[in-house]
Protein backbone atom coordinates (compact mmCIF):
# COMPACT_ATOMS: atom_id res chain seq x y z
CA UNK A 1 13.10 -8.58 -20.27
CA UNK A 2 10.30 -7.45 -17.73
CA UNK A 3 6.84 -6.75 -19.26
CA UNK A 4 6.42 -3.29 -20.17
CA UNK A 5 4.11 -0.99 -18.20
CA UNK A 6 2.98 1.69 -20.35
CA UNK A 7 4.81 4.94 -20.35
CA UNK A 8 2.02 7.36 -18.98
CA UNK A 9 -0.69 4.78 -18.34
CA UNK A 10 -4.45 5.96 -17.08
CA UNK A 11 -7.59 4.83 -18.46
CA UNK A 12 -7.95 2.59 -21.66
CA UNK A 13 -11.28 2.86 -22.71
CA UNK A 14 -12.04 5.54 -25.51
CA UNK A 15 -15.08 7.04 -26.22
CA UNK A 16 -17.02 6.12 -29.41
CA UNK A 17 -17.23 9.50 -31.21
CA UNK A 18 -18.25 9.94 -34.52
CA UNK A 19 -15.38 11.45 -37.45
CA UNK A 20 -16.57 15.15 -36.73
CA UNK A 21 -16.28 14.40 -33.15
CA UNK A 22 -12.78 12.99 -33.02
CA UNK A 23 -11.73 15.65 -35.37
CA UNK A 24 -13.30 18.31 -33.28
CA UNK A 25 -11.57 16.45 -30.17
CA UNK A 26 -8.73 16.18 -31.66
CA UNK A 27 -8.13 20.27 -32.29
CA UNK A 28 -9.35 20.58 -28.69
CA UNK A 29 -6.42 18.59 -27.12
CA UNK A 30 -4.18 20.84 -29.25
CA UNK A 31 -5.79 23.79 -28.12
CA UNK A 32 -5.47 22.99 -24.49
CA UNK A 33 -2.32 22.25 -24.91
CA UNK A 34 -0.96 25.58 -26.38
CA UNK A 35 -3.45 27.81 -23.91
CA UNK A 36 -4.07 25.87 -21.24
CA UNK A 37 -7.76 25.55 -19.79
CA UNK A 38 -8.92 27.84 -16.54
CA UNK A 39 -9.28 31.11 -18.81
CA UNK A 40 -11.65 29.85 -21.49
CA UNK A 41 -15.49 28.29 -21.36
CA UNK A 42 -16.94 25.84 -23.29
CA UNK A 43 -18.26 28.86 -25.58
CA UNK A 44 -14.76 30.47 -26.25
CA UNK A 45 -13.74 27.21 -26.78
CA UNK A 46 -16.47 26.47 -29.92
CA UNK A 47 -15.53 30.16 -31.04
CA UNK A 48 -11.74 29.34 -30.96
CA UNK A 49 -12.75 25.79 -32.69
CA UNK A 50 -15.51 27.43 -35.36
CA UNK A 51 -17.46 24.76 -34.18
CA UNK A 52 -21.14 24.98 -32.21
CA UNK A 53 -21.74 24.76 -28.86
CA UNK A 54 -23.59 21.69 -29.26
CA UNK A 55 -20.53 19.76 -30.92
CA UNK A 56 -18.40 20.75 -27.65
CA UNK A 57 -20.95 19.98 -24.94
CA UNK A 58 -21.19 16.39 -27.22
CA UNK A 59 -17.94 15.41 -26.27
CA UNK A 60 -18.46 15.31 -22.08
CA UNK A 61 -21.30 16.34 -19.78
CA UNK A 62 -19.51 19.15 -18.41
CA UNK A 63 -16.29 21.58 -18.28
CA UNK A 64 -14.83 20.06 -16.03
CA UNK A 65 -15.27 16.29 -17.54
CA UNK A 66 -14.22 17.10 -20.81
CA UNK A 67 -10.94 18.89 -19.77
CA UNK A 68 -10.57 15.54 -17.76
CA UNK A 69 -10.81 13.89 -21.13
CA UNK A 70 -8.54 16.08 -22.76
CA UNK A 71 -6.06 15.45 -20.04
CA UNK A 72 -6.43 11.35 -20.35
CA UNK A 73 -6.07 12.02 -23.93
CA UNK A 74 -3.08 13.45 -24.42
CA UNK A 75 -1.11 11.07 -21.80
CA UNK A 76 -2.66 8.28 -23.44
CA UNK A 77 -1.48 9.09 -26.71
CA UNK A 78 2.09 10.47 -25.58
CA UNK A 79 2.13 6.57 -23.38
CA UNK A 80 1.60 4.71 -27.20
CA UNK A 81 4.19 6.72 -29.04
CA UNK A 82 6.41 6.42 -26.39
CA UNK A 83 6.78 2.82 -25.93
CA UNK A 84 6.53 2.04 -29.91
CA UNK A 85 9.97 4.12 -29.51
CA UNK A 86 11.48 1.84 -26.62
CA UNK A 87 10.53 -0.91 -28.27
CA UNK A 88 12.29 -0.35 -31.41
CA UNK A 89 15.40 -0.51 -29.08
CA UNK A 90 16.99 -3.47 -28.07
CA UNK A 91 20.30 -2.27 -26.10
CA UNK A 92 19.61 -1.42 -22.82
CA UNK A 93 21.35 1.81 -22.65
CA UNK A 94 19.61 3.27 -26.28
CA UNK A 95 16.10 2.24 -24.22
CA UNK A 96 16.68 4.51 -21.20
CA UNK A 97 17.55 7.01 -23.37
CA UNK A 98 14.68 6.16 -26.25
CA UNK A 99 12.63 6.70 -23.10
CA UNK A 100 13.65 10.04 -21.64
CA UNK A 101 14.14 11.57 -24.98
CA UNK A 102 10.61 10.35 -26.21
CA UNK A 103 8.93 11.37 -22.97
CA UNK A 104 10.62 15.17 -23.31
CA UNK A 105 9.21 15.25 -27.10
CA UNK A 106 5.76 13.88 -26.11
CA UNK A 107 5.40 16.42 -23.17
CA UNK A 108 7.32 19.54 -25.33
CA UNK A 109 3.79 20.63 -26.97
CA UNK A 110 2.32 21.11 -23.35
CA UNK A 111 2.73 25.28 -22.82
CA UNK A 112 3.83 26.33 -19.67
CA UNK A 113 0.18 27.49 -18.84
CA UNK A 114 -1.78 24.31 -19.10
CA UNK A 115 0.92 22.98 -16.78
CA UNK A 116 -0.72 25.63 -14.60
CA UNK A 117 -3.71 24.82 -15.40
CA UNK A 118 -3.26 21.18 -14.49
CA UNK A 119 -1.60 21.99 -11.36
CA UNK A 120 -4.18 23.94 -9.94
CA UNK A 121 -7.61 21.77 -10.98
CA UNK A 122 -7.35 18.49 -8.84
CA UNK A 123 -8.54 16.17 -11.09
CA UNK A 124 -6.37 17.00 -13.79
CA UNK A 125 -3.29 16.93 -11.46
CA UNK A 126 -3.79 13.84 -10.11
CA UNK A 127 -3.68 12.59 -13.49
CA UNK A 128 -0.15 14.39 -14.48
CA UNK A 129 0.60 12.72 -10.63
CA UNK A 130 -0.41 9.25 -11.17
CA UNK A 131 1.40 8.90 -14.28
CA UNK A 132 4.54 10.09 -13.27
CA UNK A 133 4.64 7.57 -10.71
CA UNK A 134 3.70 5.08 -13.66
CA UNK A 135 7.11 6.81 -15.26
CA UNK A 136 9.54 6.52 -12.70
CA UNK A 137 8.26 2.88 -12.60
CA UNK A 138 8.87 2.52 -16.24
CA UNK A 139 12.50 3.86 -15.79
CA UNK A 140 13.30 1.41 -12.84
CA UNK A 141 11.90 -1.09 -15.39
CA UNK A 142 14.54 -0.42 -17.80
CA UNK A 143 17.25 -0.80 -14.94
CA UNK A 144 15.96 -3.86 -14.04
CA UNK A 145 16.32 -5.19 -17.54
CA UNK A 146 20.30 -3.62 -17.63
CA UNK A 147 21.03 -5.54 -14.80
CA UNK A 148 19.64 -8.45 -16.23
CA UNK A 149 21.61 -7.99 -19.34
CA UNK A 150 24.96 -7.36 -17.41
CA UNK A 151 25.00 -3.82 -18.25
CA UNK A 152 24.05 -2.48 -15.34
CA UNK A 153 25.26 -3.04 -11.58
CA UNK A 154 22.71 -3.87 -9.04
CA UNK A 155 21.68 -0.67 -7.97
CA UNK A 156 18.71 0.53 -5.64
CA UNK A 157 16.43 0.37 -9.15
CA UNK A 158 13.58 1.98 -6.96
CA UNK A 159 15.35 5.34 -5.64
CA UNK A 160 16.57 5.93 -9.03
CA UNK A 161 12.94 5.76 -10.14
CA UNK A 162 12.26 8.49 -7.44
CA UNK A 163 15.13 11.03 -8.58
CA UNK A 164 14.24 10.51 -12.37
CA UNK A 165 11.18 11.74 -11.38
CA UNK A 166 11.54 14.31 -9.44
CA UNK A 167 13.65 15.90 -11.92
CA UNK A 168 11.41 14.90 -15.04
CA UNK A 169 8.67 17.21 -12.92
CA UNK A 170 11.49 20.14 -12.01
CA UNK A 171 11.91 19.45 -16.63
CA UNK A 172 8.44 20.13 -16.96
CA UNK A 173 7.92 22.63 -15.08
CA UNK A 174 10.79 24.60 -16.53
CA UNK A 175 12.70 24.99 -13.50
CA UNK A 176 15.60 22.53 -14.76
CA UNK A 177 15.66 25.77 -17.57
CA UNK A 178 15.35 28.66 -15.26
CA UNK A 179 18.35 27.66 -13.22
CA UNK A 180 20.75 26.02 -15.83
CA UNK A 181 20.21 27.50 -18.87
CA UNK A 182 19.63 24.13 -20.69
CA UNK A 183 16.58 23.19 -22.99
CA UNK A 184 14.04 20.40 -22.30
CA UNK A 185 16.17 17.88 -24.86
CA UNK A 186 19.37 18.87 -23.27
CA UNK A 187 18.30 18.25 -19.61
CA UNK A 188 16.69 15.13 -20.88
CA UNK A 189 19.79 13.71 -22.63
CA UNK A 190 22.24 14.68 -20.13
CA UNK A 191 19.62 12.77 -17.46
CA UNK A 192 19.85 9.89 -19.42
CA UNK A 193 23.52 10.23 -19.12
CA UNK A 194 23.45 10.63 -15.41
CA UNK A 195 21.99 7.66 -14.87
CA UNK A 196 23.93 5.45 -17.29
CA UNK A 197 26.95 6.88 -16.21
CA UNK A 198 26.00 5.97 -12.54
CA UNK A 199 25.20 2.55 -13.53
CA UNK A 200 26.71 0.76 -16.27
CA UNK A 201 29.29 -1.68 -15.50
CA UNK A 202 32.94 -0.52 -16.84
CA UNK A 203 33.18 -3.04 -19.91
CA UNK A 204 30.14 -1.45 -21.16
CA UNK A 205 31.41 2.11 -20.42
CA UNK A 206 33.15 2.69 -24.35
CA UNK A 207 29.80 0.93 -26.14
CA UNK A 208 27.53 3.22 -24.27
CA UNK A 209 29.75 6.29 -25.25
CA UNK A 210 29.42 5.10 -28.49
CA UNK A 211 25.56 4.88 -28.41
CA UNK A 212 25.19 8.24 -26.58
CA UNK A 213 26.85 10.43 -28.70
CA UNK A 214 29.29 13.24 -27.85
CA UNK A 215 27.16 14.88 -24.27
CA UNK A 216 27.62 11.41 -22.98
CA UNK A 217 29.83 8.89 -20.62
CA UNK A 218 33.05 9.55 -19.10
CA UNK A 219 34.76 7.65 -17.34
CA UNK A 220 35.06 8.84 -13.43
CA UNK A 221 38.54 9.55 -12.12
């Protein structure tokens, strides 16, 4: 099995904050999440916290670094909870789909507006943009290890990576809804079955039904 790269990687190092801090922090991320970040200042943001100004401007040097923080945060986190759920998987089908499924839960909290928010303030986005790339090379991990199990055929692992990630963004971004009708866990199950249907080798083809569930493989004509 190929060494794990984490999920939605950036950096590793973490503040030293004291309790209030963290806890503070902590509300913050949650916050941002659920409003997003360009309409709201530090101040609204101690107001919205019932915290003081002081404890806010604490956590970064400026607006702009701290929603960077918040931003590292929250893909940090979502990368640790992710893998400890591929790595309680040992089949390679259940880990591609442990994967997608745990990477449409850990992004689900994220409100349409602070996907807004991150697209429009550069630093932010190339956050959200590096660590997709880190996820499509996560998923072409996971193929690698299928093949190397004998579950998968040797398929272009890399150009798989690319589509998955593509259409994890269109997920995100709620297009995948707009235009189908199906919810984030849908899309992400049925993409899971997409690509396992595309690349597991026939003998496989009734165990990974089995795993899948009911929205799963078929067997093409």
């Amino acid at each position: 099995m190929s060494v794990s790269t984490p999920s939605f990687a950036v950096e590793q190092s973490t503040p030293v904050r004291s309790a209030r801090q963290a806890e503070v922090f902590e509300r913050l991320i949650a916050l941002t999440l659920d409003r997003g970040f360009a309409g709201y200042t530090l101040e609204q943001a101690a107001v919205a916290l019932r915290c003081s100004k002081s404890t806010i401007y604490a956590l970064a040097g400026s607006r702009e670094q701290l929603i960077r923080a918040v931003v590292v945060a929250f893909f940090r986190s979502a990368a640790e909870r992710v893998e400890e759920r591929v790595a309680a998987e040992t089949d390679p089908v259940r880990r591609i789909q442990a994967y997608l499924l745990a990477v449409a839960d850990e992004l689900r909290p994220a409100s349409a507006q602070f996907m807004d928010d991150v697209a429009g303030f550069p630093p932010a986005r190339e956050i959200y943009e590096r660590n997709t790339a880190i996820a499509a090379e996560r998923v072409r991990q996971l193929i690698v290890d299928g093949i190397a199990s004998d579950a998968f055929r040797d398929v272009p692992t890399a150009f798989i990576a690319e589509v998955v990630s593509s259409v994890m963004v269109r997920i995100q971004q709620r297009e995948v809804a707009k235009s189908t009708g199906l919810s984030d866990a849908e899309a992400y199950a049925d993409l899971a079955n997409l690509i396992v249907n595309g690349i597991i080798k026939p003998g496989w083809r009734q165990r990974a039904a089995q795993l899948l569930g009911t929205r799963t493989i078929k067997a093409s004509p």
